[in-house]
N, C-alpha and C. Protein backbone atom coordinates (compact mmCIF):
# COMPACT_ATOMS: atom_id res chain seq x y z
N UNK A 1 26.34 -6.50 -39.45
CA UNK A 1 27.06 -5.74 -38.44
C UNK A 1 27.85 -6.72 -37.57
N UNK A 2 28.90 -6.72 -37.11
CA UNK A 2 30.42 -7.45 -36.65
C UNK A 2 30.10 -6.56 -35.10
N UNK A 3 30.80 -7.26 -34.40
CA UNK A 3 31.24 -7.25 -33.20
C UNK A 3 32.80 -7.06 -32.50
N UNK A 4 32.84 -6.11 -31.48
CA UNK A 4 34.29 -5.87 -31.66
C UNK A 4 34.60 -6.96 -30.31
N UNK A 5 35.09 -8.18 -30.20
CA UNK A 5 35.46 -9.40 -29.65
C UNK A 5 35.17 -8.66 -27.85
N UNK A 6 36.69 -7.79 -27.42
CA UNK A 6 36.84 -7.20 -26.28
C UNK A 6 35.76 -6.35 -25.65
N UNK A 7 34.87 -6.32 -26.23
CA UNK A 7 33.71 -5.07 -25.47
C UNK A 7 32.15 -5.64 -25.92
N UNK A 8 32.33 -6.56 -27.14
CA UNK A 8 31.13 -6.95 -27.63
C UNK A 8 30.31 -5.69 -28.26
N UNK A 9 31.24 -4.25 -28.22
CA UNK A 9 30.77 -3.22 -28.98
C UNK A 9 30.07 -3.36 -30.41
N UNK A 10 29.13 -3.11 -30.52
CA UNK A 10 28.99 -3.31 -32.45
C UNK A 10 29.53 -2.36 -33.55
N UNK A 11 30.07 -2.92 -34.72
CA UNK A 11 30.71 -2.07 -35.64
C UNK A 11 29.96 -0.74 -36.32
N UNK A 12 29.28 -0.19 -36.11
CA UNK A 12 29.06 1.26 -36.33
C UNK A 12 28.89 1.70 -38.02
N UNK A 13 30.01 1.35 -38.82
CA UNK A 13 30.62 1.66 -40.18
C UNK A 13 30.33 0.89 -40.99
N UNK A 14 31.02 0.75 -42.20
CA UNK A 14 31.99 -0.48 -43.38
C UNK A 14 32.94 0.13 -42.58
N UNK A 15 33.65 -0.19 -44.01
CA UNK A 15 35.38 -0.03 -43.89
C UNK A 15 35.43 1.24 -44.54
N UNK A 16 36.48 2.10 -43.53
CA UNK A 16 36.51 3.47 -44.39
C UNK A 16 38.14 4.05 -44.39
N UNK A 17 38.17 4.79 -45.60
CA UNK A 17 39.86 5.43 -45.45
C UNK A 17 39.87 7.05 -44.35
N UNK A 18 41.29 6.63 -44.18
CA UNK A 18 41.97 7.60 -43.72
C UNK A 18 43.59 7.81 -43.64
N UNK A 19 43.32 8.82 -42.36
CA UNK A 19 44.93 8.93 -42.67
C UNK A 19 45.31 9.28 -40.87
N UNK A 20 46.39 8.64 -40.62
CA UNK A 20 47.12 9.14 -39.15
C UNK A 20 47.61 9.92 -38.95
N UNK A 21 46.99 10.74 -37.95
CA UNK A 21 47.27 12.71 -37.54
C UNK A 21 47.83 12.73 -36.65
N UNK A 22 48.17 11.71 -35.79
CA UNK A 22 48.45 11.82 -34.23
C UNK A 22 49.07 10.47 -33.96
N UNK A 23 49.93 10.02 -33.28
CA UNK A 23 50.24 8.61 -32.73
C UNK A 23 51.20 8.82 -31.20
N UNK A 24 50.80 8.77 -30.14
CA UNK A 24 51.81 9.19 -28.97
C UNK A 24 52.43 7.20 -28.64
N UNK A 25 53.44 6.93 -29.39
CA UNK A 25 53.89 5.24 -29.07
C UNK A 25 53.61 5.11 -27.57
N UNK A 26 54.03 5.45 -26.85
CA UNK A 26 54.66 5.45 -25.19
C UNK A 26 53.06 5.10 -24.46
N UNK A 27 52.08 6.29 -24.62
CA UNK A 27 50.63 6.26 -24.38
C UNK A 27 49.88 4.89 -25.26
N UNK A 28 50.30 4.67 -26.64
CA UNK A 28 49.59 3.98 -27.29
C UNK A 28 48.07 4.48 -28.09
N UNK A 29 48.16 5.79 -27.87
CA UNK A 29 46.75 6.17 -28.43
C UNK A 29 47.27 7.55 -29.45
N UNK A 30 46.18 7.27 -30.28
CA UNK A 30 46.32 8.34 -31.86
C UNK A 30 45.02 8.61 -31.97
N UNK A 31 45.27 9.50 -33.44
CA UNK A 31 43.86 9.84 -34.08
C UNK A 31 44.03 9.37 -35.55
N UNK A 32 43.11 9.43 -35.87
CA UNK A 32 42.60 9.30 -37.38
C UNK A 32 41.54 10.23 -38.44
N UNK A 33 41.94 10.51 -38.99
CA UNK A 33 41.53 11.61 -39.53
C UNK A 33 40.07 10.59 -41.10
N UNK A 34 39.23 10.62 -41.24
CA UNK A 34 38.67 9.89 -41.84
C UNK A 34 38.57 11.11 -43.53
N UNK A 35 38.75 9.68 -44.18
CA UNK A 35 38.58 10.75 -45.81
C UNK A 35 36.94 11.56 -46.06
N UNK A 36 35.90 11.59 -44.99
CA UNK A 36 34.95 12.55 -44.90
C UNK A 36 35.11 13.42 -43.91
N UNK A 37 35.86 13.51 -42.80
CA UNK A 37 36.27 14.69 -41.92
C UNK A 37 36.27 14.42 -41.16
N UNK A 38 35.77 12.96 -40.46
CA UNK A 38 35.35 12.93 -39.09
C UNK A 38 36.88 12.87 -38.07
N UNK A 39 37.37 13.16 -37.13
CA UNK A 39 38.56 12.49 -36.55
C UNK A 39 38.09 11.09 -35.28
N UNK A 40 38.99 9.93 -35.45
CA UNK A 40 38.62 9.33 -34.81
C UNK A 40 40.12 8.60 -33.68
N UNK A 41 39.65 8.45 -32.41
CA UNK A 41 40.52 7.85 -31.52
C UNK A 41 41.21 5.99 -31.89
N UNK A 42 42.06 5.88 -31.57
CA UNK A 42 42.65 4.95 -31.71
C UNK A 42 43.41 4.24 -30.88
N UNK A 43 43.26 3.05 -30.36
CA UNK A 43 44.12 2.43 -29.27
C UNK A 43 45.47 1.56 -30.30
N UNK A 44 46.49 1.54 -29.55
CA UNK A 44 47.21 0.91 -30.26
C UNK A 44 47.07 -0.68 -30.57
N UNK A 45 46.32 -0.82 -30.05
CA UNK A 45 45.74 -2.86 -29.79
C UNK A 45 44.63 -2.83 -31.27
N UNK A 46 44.35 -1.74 -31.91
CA UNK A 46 43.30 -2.01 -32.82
C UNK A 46 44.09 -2.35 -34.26
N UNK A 47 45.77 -1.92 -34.52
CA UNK A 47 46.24 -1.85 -35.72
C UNK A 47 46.36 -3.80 -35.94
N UNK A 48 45.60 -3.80 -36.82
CA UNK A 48 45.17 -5.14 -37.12
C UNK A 48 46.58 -6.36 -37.65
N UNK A 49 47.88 -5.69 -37.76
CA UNK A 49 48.83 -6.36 -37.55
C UNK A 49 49.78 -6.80 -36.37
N UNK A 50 49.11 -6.06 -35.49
CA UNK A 50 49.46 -6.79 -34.53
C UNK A 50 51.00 -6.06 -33.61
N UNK A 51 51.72 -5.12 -34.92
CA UNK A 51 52.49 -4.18 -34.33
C UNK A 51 52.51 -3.02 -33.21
N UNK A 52 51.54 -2.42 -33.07
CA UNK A 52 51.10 -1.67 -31.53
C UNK A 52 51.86 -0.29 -32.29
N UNK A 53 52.56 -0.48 -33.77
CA UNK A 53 52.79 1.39 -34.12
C UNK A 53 52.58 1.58 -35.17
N UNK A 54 52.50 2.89 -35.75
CA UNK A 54 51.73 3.09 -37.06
C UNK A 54 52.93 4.60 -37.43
N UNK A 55 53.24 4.86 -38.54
CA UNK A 55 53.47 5.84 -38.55
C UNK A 55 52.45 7.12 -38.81
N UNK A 56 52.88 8.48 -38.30
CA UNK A 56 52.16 9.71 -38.23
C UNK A 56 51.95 9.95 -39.86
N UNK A 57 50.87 9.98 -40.73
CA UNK A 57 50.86 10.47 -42.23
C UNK A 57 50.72 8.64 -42.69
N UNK A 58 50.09 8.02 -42.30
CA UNK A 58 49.89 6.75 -42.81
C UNK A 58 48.59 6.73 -43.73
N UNK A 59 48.59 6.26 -44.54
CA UNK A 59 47.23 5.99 -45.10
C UNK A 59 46.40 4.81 -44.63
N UNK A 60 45.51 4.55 -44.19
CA UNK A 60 44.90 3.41 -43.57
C UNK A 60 43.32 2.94 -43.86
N UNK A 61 42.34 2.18 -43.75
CA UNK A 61 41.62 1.64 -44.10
C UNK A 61 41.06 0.52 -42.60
N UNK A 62 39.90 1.05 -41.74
CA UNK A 62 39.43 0.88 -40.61
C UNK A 62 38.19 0.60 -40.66
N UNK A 63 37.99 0.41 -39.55
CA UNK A 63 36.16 -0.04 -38.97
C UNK A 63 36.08 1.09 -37.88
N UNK A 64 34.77 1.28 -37.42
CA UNK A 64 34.18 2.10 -35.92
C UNK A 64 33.58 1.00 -35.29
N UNK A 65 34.21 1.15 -33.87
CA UNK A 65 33.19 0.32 -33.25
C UNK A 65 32.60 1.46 -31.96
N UNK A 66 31.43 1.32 -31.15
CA UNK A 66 31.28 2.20 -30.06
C UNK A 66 31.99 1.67 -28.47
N UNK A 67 32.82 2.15 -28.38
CA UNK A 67 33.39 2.22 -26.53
C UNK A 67 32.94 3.24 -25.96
N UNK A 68 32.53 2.72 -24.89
CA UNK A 68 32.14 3.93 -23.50
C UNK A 68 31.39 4.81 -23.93
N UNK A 69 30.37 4.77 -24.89
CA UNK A 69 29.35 5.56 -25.73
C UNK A 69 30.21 6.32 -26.65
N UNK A 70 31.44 6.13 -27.06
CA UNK A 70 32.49 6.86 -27.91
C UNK A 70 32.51 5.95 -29.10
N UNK A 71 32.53 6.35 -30.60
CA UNK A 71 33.12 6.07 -31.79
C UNK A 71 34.39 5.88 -31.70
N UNK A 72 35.39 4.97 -32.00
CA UNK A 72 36.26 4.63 -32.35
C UNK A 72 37.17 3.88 -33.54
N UNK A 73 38.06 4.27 -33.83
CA UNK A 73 38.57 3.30 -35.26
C UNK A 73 38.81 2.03 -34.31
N UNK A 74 39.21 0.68 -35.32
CA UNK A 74 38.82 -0.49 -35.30
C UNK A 74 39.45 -0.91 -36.52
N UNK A 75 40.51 -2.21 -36.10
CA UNK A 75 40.58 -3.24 -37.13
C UNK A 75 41.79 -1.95 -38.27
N UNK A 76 42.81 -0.95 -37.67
CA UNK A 76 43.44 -0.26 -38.32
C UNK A 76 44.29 -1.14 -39.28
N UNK A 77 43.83 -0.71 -40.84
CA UNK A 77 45.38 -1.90 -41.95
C UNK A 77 45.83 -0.67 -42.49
N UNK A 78 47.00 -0.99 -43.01
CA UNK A 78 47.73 0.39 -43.58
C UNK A 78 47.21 -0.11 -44.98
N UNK A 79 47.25 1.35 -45.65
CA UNK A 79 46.75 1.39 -47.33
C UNK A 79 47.24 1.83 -47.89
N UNK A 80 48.71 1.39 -48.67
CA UNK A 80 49.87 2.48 -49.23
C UNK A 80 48.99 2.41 -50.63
């Protein structure tokens, strides 16, 4: 189990697919829709390239870590 650097949160997951349902650029926060159902929040600081945008209908491949007693994606890579 990994550690998420900024919160010292622990990683929750593996690595799991999904897909991007939501992305507001301006706010910086989305959702993620996980390939078992779950939906999960997303800060824009987590897309693991370093770009801060993702497009809406992306395929992607993430971690969970826990914030503020909340599940979150983590470590977002795109997965064409």
């Amino acid at each position: 189990m990994g550690t998420f650097a900024a919160t010292d949160a622990p990683f929750v997951e593996g690595v799991m697919s999904g897909l991007v349902v939501e992305f507001d650029s301006p706010a910086g926060l989305g959702y993620i829709d996980s390939a078992n159902g779950d939906r999960y929040l997303f800060h824009c600081i987590a897309i693991a390239d370093g770009s801060r945008e993702i497009t809406v209908g992306q395929k992607v491949l993430f971690e969970i870590v826990m914030r503020f007693e909340k599940s979150e994606a983590w470590n977002i890579q795109k997965n064409d």
